[in-house]
N, C-alpha and C. Protein backbone atom coordinates (compact mmCIF):
# COMPACT_ATOMS: atom_id res chain seq x y z
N UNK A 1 -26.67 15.70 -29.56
CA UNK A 1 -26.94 15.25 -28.21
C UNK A 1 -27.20 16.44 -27.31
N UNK A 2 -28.12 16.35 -26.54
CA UNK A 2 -28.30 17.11 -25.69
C UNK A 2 -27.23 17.18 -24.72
N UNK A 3 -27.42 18.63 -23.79
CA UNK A 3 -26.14 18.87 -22.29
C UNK A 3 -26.34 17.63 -21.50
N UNK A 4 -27.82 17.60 -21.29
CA UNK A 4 -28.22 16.54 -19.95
C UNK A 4 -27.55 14.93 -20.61
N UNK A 5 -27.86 14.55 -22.10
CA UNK A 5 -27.35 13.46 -22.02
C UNK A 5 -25.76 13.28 -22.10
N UNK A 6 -24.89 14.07 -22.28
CA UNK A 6 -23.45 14.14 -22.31
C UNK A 6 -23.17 14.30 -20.41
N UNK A 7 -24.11 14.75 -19.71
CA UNK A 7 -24.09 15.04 -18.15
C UNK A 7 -24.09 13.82 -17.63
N UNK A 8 -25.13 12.48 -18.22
CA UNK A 8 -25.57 11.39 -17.99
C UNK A 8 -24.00 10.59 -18.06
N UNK A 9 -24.07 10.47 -19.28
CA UNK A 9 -22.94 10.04 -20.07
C UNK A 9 -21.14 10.23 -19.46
N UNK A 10 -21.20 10.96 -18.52
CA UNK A 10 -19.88 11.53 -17.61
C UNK A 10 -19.84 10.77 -16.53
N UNK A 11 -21.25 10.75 -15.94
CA UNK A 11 -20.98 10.30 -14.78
C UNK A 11 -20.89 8.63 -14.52
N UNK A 12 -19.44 8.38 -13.48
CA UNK A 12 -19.14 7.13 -13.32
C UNK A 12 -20.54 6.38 -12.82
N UNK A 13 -20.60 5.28 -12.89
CA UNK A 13 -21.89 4.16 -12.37
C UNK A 13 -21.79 3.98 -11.04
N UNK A 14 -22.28 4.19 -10.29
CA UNK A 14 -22.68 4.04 -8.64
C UNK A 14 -22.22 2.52 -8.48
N UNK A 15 -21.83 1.46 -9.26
CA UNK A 15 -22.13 0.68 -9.24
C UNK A 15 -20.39 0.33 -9.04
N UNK A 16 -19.74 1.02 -9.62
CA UNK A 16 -17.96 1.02 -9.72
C UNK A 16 -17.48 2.02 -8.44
N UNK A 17 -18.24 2.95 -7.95
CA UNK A 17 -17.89 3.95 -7.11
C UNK A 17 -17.94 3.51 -5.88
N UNK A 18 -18.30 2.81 -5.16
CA UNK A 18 -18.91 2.17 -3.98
C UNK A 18 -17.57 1.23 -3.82
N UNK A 19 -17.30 0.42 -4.25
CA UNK A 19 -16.16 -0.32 -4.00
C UNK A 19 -14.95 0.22 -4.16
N UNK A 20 -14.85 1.53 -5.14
CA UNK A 20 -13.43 2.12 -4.86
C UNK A 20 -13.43 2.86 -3.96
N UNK A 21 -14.51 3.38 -2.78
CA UNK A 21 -14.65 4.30 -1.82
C UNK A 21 -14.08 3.53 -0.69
N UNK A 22 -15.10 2.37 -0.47
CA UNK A 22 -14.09 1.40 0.64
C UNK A 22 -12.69 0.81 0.50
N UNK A 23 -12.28 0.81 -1.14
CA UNK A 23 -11.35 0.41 -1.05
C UNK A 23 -10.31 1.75 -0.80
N UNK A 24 -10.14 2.74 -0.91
CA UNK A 24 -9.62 3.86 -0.65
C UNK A 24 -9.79 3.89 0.84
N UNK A 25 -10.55 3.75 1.03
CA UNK A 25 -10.85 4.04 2.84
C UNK A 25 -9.88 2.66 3.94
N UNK A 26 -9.84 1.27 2.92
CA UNK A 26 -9.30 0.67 3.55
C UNK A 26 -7.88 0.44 3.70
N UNK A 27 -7.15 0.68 2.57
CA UNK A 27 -6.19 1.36 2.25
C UNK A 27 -5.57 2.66 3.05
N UNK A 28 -6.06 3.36 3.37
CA UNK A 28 -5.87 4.59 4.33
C UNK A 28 -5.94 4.52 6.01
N UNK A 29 -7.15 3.28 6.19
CA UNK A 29 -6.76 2.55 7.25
C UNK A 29 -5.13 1.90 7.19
N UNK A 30 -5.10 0.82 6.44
CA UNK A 30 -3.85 -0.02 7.01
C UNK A 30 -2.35 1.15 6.93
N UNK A 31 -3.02 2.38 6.38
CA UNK A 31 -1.26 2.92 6.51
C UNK A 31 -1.37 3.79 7.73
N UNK A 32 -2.37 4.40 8.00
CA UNK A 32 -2.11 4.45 9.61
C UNK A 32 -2.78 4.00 10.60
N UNK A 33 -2.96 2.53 11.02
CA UNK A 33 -3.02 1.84 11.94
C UNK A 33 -2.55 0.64 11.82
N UNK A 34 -2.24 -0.21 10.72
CA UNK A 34 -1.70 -1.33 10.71
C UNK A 34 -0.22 -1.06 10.71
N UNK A 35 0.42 -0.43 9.35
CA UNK A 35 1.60 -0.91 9.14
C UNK A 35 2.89 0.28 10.36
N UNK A 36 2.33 1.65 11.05
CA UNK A 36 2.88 1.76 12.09
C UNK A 36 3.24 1.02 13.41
N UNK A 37 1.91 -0.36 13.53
CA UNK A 37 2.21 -0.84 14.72
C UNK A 37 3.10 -2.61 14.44
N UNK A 38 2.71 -2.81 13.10
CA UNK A 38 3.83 -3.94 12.63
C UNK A 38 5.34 -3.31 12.71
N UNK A 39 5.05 -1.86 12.55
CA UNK A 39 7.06 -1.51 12.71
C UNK A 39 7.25 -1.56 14.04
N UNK A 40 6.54 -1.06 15.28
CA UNK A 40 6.69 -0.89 16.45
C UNK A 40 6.92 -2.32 17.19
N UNK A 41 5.89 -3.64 16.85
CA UNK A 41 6.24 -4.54 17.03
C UNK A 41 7.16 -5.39 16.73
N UNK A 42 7.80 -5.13 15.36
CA UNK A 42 9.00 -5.78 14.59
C UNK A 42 10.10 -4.99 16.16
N UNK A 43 10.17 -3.73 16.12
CA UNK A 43 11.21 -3.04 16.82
C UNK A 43 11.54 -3.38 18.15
N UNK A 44 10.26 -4.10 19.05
CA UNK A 44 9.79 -4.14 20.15
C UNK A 44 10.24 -5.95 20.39
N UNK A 45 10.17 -6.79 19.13
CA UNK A 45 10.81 -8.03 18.81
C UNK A 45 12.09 -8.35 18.83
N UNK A 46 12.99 -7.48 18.00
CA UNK A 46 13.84 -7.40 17.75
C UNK A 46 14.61 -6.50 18.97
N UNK A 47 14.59 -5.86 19.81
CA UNK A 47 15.07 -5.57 21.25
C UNK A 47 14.99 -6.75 22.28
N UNK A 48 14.34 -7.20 22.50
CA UNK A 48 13.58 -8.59 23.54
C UNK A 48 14.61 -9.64 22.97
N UNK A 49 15.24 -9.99 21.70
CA UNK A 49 15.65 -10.99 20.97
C UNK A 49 17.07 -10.60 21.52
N UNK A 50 17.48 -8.98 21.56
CA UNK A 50 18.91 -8.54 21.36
C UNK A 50 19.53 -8.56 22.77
N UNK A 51 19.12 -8.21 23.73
CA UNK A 51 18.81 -8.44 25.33
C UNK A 51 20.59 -9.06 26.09
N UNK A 52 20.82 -8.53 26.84
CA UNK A 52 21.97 -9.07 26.99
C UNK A 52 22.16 -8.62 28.80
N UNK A 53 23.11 -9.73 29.43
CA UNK A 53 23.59 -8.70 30.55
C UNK A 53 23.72 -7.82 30.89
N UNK A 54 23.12 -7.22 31.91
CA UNK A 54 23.93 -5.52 32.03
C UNK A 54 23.33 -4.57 31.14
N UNK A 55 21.92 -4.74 30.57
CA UNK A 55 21.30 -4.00 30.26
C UNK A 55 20.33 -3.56 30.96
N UNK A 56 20.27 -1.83 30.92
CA UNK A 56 19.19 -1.71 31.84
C UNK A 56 17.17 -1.72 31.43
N UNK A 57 16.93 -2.30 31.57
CA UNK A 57 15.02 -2.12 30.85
C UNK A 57 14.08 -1.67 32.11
N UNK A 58 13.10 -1.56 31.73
CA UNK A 58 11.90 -1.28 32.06
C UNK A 58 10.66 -2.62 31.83
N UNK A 59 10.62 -2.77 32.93
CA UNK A 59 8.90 -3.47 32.51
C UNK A 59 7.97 -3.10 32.51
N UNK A 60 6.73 -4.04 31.97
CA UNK A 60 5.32 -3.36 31.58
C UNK A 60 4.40 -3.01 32.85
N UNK A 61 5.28 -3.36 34.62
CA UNK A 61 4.42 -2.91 35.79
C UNK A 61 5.21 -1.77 36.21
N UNK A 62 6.33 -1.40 35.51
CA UNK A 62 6.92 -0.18 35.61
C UNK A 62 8.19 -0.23 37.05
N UNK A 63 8.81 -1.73 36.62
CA UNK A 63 10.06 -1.77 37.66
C UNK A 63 11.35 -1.49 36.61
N UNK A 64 11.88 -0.90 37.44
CA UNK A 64 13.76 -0.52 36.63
C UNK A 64 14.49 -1.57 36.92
N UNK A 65 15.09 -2.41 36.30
CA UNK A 65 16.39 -3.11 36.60
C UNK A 65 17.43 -3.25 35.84
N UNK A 66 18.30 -4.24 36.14
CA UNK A 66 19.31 -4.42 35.36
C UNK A 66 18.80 -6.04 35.13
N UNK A 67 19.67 -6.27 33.94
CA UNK A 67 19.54 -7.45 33.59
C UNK A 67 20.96 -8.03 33.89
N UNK A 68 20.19 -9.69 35.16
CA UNK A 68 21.42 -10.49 35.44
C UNK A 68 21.46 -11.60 34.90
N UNK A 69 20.57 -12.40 34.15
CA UNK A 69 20.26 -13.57 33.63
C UNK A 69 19.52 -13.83 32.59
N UNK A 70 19.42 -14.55 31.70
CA UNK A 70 18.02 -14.82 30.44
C UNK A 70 18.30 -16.36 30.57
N UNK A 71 17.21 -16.72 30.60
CA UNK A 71 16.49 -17.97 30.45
C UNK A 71 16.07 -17.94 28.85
N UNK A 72 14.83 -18.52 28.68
CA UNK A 72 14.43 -19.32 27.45
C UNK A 72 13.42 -17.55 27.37
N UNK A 73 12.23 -17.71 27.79
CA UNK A 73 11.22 -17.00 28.14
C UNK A 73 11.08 -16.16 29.13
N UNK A 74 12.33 -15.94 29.84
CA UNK A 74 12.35 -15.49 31.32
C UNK A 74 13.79 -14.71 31.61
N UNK A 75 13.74 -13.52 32.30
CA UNK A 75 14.98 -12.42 32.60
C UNK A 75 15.14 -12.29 33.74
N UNK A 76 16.18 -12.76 34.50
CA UNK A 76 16.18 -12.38 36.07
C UNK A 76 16.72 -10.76 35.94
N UNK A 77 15.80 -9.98 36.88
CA UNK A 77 16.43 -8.52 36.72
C UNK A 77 16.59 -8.38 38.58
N UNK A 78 18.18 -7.47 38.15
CA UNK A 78 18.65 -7.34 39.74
C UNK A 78 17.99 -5.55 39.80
N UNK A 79 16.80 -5.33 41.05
CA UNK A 79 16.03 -4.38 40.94
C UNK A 79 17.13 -3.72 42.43
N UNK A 80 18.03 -3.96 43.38
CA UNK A 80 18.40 -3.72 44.24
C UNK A 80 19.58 -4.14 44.47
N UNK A 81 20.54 -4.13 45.64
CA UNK A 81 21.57 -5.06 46.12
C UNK A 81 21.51 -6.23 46.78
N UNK A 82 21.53 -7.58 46.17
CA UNK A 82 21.45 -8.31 46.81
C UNK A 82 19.66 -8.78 46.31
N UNK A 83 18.79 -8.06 45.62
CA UNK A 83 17.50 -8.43 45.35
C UNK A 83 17.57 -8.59 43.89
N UNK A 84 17.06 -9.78 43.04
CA UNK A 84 16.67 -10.16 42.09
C UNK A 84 15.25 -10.55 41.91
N UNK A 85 14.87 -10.46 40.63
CA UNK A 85 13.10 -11.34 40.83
C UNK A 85 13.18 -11.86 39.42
N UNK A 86 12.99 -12.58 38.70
CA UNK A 86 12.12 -13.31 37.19
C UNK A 86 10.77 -12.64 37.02
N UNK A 87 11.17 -12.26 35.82
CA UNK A 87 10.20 -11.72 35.18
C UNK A 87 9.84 -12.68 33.85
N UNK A 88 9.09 -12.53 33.00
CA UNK A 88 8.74 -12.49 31.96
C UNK A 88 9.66 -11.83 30.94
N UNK A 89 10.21 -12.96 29.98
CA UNK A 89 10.60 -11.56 28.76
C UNK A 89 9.68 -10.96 27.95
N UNK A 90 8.67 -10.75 27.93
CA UNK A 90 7.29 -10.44 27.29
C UNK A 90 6.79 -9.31 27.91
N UNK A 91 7.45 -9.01 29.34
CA UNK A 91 7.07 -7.96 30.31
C UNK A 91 8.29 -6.78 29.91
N UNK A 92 8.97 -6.92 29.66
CA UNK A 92 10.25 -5.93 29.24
C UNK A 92 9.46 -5.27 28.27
N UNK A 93 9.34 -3.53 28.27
CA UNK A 93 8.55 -2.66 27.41
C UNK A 93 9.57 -2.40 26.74
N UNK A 94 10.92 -2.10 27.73
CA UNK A 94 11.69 -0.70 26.69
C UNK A 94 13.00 -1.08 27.41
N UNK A 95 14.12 -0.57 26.61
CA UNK A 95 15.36 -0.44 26.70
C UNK A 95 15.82 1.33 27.85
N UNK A 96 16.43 1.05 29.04
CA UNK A 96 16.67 2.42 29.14
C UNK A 96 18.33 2.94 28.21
N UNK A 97 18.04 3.57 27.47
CA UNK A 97 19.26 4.40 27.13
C UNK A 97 20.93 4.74 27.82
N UNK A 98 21.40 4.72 27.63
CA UNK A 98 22.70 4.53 28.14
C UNK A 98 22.87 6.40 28.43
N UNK A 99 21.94 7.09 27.79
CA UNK A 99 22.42 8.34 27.71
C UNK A 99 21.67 8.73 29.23
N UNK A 100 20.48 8.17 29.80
CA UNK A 100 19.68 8.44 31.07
C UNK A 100 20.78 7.91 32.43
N UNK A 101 22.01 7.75 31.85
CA UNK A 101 22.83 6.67 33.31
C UNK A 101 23.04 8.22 33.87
């Protein structure tokens, strides 16, 4: 046999290569953009669920309060003395830390 036909003979088929390229590529997508923001959302679920009196959060228009109440879907947060408002529990971004008091 000739070099060129053992050269022929090596190379994979264009025909198998094409689908393991996207599939490599798609694959490399979901590990960094899918399955970082399923943990962030699991984490972001699972805080909103855990929620209790007397915790302090943050919402997503960027007010500080404390938490005086939970409803079903809904958090009364005391933002002042004597001032409360209902929010959304869907609007709560973040937990403030006990270590920021």
């Amino acid at each position: 046999m000739s070099s060129l036909a053992l050269l022929a003979a090596e190379q994979p088929s264009p025909v198998f290569v094409q689908p393991l390229i996207f599939l490599a590529i798609g694959l490399i997508f979901y590990f960094i953009v899918f399955l970082p923001n399923r943990k962030r959302q699991k984490a972001l679920q699972d805080m909103l669920n855990n929620l209790k009196n007397g915790d302090k959060v943050v919402t997503s228009g960027g007010i500080f309060g404390i938490i005086a109440g939970i409803k079903d879907d809904r958090v009364q947060l005391k933002v002042a003395d004597q001032v409360k408002i209902e929010v959304s529990k869907s609007a709560i971004v973040s937990k403030q830390s006990e270590e920021s008091k």
